[in-house]
N, C-alpha and C. Protein backbone atom coordinates (compact mmCIF):
# COMPACT_ATOMS: atom_id res chain seq x y z
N UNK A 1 27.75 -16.98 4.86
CA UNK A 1 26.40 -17.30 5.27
C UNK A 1 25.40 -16.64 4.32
N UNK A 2 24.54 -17.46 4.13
CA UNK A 2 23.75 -16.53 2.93
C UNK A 2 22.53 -16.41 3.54
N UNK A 3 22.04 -15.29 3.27
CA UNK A 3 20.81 -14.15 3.83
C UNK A 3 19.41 -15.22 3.11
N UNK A 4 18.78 -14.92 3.78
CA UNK A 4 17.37 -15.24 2.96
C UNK A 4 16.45 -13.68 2.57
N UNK A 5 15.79 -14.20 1.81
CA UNK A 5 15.02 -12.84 0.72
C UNK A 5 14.23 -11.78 1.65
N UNK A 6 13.79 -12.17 3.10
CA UNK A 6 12.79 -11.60 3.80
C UNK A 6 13.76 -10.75 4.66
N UNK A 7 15.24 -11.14 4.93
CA UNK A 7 16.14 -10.59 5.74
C UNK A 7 17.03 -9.32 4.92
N UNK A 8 16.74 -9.99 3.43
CA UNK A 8 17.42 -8.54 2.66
C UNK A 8 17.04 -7.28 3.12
N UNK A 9 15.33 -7.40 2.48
CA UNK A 9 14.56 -6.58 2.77
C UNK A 9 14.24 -5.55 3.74
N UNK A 10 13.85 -6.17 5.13
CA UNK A 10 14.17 -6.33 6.09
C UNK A 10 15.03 -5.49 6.80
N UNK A 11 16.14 -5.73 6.46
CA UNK A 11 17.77 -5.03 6.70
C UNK A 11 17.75 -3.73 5.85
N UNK A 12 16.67 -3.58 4.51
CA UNK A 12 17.34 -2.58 4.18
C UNK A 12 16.29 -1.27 4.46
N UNK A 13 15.17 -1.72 5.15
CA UNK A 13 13.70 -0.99 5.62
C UNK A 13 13.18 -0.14 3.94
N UNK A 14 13.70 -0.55 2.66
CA UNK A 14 12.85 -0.40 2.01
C UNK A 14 12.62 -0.84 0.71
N UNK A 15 11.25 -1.40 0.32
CA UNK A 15 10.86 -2.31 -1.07
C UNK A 15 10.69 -1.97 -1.87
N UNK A 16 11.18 -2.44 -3.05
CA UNK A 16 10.72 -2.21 -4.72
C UNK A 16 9.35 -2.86 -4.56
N UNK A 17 8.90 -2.24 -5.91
CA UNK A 17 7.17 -3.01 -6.47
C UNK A 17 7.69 -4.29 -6.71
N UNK A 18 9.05 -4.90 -7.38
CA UNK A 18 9.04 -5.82 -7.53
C UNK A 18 9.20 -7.29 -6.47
N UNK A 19 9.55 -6.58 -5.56
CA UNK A 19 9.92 -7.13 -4.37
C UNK A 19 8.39 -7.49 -3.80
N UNK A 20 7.27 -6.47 -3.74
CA UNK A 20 6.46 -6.74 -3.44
C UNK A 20 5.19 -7.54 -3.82
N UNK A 21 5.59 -7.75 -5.69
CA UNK A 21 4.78 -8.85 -6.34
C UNK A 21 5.20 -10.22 -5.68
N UNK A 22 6.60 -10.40 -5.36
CA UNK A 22 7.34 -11.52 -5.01
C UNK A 22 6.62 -11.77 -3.93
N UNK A 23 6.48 -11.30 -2.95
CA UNK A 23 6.11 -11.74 -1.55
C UNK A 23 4.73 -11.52 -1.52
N UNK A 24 3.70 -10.73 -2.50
CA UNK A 24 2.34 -10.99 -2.38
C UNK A 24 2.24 -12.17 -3.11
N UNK A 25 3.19 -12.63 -4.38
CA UNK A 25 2.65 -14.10 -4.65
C UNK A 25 2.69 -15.08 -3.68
N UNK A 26 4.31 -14.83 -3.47
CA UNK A 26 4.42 -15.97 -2.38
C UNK A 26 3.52 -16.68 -0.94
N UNK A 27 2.78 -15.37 -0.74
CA UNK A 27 1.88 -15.12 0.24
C UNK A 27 0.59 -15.87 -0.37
N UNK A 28 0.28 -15.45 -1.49
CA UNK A 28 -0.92 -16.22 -2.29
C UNK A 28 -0.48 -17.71 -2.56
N UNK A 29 0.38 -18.12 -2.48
CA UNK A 29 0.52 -19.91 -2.74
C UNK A 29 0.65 -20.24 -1.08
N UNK A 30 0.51 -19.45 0.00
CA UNK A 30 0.34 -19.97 1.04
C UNK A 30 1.75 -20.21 1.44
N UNK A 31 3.00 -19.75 1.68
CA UNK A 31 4.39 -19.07 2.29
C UNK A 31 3.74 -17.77 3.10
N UNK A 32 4.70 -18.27 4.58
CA UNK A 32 4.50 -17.29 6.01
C UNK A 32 5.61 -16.22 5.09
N UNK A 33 4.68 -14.97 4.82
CA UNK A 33 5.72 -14.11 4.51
C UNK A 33 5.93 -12.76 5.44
N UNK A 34 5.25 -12.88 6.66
CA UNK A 34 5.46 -11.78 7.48
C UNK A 34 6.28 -11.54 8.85
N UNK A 35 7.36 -12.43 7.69
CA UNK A 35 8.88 -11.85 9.08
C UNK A 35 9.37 -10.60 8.39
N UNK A 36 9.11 -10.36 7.24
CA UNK A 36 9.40 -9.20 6.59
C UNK A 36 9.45 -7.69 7.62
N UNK A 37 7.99 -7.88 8.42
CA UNK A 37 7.99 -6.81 9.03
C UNK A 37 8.06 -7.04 10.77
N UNK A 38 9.40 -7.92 10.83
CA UNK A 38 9.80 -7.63 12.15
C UNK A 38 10.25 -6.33 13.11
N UNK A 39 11.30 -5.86 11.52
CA UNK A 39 11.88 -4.48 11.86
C UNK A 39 10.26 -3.26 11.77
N UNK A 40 9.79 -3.87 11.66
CA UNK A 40 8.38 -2.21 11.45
C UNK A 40 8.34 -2.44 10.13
N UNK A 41 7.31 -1.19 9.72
CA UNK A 41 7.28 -0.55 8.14
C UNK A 41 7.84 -1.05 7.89
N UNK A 42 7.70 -1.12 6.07
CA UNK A 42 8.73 -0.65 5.32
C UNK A 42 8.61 0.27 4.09
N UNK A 43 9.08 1.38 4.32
CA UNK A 43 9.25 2.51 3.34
C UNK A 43 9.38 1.50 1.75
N UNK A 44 8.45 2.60 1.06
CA UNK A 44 8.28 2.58 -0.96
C UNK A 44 9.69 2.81 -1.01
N UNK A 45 9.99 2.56 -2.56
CA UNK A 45 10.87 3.59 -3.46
C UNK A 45 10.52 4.57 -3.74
N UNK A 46 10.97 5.82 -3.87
CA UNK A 46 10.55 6.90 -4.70
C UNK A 46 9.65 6.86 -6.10
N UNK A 47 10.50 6.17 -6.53
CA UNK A 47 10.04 5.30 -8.23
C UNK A 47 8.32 5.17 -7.64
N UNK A 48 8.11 4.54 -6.94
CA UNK A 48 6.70 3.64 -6.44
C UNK A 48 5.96 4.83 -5.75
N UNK A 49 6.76 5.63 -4.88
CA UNK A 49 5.86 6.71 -4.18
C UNK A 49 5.45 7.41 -5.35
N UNK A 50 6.14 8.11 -6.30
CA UNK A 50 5.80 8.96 -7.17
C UNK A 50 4.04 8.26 -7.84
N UNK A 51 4.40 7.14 -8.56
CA UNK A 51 3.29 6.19 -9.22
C UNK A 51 2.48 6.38 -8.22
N UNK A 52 2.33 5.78 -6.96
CA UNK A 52 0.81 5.69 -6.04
C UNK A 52 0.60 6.93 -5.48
N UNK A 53 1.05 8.07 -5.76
CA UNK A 53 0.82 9.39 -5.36
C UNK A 53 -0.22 9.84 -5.96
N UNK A 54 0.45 9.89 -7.33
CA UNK A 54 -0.50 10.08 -8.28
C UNK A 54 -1.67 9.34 -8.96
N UNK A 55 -1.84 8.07 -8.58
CA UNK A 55 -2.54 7.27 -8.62
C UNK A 55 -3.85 7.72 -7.75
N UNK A 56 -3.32 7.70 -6.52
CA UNK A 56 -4.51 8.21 -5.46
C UNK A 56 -4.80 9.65 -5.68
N UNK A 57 -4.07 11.00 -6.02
CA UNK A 57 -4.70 12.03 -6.10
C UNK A 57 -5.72 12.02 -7.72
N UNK A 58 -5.63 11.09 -8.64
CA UNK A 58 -6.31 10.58 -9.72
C UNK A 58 -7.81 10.15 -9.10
N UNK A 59 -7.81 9.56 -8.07
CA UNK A 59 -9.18 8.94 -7.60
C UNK A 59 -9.55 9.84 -7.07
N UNK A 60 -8.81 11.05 -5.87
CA UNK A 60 -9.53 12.40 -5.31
C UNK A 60 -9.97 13.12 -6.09
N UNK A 61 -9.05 13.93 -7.53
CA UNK A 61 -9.93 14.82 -8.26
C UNK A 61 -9.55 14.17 -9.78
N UNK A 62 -10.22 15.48 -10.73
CA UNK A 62 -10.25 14.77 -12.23
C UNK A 62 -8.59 15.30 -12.42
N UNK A 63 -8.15 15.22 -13.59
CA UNK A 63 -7.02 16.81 -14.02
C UNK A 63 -7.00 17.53 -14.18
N UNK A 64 -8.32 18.16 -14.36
CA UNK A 64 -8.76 19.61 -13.85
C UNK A 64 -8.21 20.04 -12.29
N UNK A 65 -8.57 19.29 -11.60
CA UNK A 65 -8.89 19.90 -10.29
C UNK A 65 -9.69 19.83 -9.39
N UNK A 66 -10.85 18.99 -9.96
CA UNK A 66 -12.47 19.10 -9.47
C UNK A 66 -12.73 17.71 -8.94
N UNK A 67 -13.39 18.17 -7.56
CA UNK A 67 -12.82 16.78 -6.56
C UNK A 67 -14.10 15.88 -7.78
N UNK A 68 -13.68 14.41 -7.63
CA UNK A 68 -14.36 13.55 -7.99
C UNK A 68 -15.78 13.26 -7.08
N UNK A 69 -17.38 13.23 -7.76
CA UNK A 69 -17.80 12.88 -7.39
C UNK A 69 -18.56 11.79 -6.35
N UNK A 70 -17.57 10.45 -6.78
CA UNK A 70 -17.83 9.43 -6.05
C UNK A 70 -15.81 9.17 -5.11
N UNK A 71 -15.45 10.20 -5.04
CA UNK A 71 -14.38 9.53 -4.52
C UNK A 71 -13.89 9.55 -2.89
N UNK A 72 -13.14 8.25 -2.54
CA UNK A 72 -13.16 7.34 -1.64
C UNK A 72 -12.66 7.92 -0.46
N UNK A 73 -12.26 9.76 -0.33
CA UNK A 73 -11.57 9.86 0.63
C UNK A 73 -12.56 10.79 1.49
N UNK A 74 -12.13 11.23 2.77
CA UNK A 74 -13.04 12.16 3.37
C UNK A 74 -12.13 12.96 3.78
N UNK A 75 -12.32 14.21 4.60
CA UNK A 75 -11.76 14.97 4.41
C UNK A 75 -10.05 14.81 5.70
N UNK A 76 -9.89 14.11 6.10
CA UNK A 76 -9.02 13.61 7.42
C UNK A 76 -7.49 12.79 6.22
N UNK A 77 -8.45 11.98 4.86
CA UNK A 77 -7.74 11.37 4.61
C UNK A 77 -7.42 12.51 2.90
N UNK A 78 -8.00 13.77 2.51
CA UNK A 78 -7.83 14.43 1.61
C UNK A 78 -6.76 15.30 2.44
N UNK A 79 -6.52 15.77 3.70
CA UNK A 79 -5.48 16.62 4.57
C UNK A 79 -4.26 15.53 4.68
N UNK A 80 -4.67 14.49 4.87
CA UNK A 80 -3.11 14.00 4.70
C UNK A 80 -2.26 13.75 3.09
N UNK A 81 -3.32 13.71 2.29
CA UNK A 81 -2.36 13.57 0.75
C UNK A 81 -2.11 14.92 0.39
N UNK A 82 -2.90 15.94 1.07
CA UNK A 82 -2.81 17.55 0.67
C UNK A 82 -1.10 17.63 1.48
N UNK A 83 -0.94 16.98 2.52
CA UNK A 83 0.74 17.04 3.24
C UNK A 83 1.23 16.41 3.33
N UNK A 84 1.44 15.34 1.89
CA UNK A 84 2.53 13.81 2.09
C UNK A 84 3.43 14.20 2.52
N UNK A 85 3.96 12.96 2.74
CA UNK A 85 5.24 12.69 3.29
C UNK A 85 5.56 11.39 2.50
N UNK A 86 5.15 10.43 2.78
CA UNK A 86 5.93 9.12 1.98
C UNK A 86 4.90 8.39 2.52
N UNK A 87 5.01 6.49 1.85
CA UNK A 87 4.29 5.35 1.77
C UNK A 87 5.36 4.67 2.70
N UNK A 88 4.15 3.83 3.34
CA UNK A 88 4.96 2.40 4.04
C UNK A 88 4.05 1.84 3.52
N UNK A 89 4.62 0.03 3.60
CA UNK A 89 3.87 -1.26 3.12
C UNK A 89 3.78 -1.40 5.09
N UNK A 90 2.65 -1.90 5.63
CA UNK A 90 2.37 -2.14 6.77
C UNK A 90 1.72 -3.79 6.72
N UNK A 91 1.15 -4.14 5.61
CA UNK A 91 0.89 -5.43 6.33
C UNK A 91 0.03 -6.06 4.69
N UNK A 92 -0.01 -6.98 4.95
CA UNK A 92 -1.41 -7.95 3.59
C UNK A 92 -2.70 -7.79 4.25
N UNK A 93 -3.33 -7.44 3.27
CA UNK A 93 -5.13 -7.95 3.62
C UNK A 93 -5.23 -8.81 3.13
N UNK A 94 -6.15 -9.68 3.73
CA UNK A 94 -6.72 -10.95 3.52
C UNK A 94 -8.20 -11.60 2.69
N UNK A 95 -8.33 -11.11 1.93
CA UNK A 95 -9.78 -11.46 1.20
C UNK A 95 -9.45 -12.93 0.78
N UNK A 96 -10.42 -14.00 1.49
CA UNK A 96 -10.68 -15.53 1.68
C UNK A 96 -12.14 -15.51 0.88
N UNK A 97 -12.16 -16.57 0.27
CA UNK A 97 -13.22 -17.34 -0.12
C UNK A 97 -13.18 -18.92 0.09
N UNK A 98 -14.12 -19.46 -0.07
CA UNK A 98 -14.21 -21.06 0.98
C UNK A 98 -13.08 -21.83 0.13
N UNK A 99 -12.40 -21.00 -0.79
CA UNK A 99 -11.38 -22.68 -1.37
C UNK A 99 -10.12 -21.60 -1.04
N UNK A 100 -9.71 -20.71 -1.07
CA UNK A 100 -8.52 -20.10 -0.61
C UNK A 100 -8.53 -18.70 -0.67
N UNK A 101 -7.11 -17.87 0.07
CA UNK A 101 -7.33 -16.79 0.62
C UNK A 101 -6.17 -15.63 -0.89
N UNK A 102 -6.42 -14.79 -0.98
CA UNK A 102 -5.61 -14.03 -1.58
C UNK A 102 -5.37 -12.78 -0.77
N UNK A 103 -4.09 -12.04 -0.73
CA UNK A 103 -3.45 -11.15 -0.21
C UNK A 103 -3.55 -9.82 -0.73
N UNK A 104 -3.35 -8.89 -0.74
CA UNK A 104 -3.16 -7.39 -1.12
C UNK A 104 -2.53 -7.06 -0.02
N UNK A 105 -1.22 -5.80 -1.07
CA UNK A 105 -0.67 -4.80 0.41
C UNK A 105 -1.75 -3.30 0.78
N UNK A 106 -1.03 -3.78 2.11
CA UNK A 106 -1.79 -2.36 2.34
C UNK A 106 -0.70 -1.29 2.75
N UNK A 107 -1.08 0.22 1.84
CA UNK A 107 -0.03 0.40 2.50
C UNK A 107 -0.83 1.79 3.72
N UNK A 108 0.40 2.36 3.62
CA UNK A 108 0.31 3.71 5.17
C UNK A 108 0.31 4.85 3.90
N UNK A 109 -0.01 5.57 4.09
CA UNK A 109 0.06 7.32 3.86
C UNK A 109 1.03 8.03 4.94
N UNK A 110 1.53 8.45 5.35
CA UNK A 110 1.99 9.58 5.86
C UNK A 110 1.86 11.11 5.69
N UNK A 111 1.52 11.81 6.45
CA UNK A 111 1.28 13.40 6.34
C UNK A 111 3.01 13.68 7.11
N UNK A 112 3.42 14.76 6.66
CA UNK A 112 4.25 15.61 7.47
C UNK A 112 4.53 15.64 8.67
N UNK A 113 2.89 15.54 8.94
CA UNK A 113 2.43 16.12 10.64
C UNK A 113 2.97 14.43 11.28
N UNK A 114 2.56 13.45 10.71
CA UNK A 114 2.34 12.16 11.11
C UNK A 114 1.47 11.87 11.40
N UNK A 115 0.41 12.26 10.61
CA UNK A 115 -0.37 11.56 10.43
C UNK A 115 -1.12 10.70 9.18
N UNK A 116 -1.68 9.55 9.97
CA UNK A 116 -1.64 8.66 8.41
C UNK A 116 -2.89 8.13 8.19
N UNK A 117 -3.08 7.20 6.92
CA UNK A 117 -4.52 6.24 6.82
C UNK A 117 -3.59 5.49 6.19
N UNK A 118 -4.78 3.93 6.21
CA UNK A 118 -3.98 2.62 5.23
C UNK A 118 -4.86 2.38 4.45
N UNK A 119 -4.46 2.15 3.24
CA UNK A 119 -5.41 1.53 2.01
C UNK A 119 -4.72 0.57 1.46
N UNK A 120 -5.75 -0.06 0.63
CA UNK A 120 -5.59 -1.66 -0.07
C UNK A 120 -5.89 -0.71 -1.83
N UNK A 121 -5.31 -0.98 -2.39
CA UNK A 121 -5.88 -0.59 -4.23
C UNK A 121 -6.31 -2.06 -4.80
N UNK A 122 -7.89 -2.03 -4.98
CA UNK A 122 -8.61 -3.21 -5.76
C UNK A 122 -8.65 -3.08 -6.91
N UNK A 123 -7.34 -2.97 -8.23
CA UNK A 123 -7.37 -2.62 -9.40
C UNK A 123 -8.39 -3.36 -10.00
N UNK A 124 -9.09 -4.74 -9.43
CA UNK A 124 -10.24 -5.03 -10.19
C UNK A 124 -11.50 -4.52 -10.19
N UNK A 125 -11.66 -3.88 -9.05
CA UNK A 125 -13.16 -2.81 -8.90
C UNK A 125 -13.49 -1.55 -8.84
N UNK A 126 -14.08 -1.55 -9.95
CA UNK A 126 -14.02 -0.21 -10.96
C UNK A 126 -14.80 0.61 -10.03
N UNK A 127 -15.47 0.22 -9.31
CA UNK A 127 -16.11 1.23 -8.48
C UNK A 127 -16.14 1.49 -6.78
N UNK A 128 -14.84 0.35 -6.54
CA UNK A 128 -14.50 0.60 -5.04
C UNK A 128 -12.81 0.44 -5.55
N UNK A 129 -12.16 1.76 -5.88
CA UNK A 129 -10.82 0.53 -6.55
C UNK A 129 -9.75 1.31 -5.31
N UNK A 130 -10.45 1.77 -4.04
CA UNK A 130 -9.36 1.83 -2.86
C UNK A 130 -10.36 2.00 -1.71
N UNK A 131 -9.91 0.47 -0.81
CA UNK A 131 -10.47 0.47 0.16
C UNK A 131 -9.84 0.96 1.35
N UNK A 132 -10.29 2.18 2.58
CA UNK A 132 -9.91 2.56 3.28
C UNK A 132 -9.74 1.31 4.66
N UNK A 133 -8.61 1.07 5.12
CA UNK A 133 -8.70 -0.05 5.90
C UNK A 133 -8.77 0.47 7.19
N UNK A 134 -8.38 1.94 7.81
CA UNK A 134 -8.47 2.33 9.17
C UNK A 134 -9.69 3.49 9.08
């Protein structure tokens, strides 16, 4: 019996980046792609946690150290990257315009404690380039 691509996944509770271009395209040509998260979450790779770790503590301070002037977090969501724990993919956002809709993941943060926030990364906007979604 052969598996379909959403049941791999699925079954194995956790995604590559590449896995996740696949199913945000697929999602952008208009394919139901959210049986994915029947089982719940689904946990990053390491590979991917490492990259968006550092990605987001890049937008909190410079490489110095020195929090960034304009940056996107407050202090609820600077205490949980100060005590990661790991990324989940939780769901697509939906940004529509009147001829069609495009997707982004969003994912979860996790603190230690368990506690979390979800963000979307808008690599096209240089000056909102992570929107806090909760």
């Amino acid at each position: 019996m052969k598996t379909n691509f959403y049941e791999t996944i699925a079954a194995a509770g956790v995604i590559t980046e590449r896995q996740i271009i696949t199913i945000k395209s697929r999602a952008n040509r208009g394919a139901d792609v959210w049986e994915i998260f029947n089982n719940g979450n689904l946990r990053i790779t390491q590979e991917q946690t490492k990259k968006g770790l550092s990605w987001l503590l890049n937008q909190w301070k410079t490489p110095r150290g020195i929090e960034r002037k304009n940056n996107p977090f407050g202090y609820r969501e600077q205490g949980i990257l100060e005590n990661f724990s790991h990324f989940e993919l939780v769901d697509f956002y939906e940004d529509c315009n009147p001829w069609r809709c495009f997707y982004y993941p969003i994912y979860r943060v996790v603190s230690r404690s368990g506690n979390f926030f979800d963000y979307v990364a808008t690599f096209g906007d240089r000056k909102n380039p992570v929107i806090i979604v909760n």
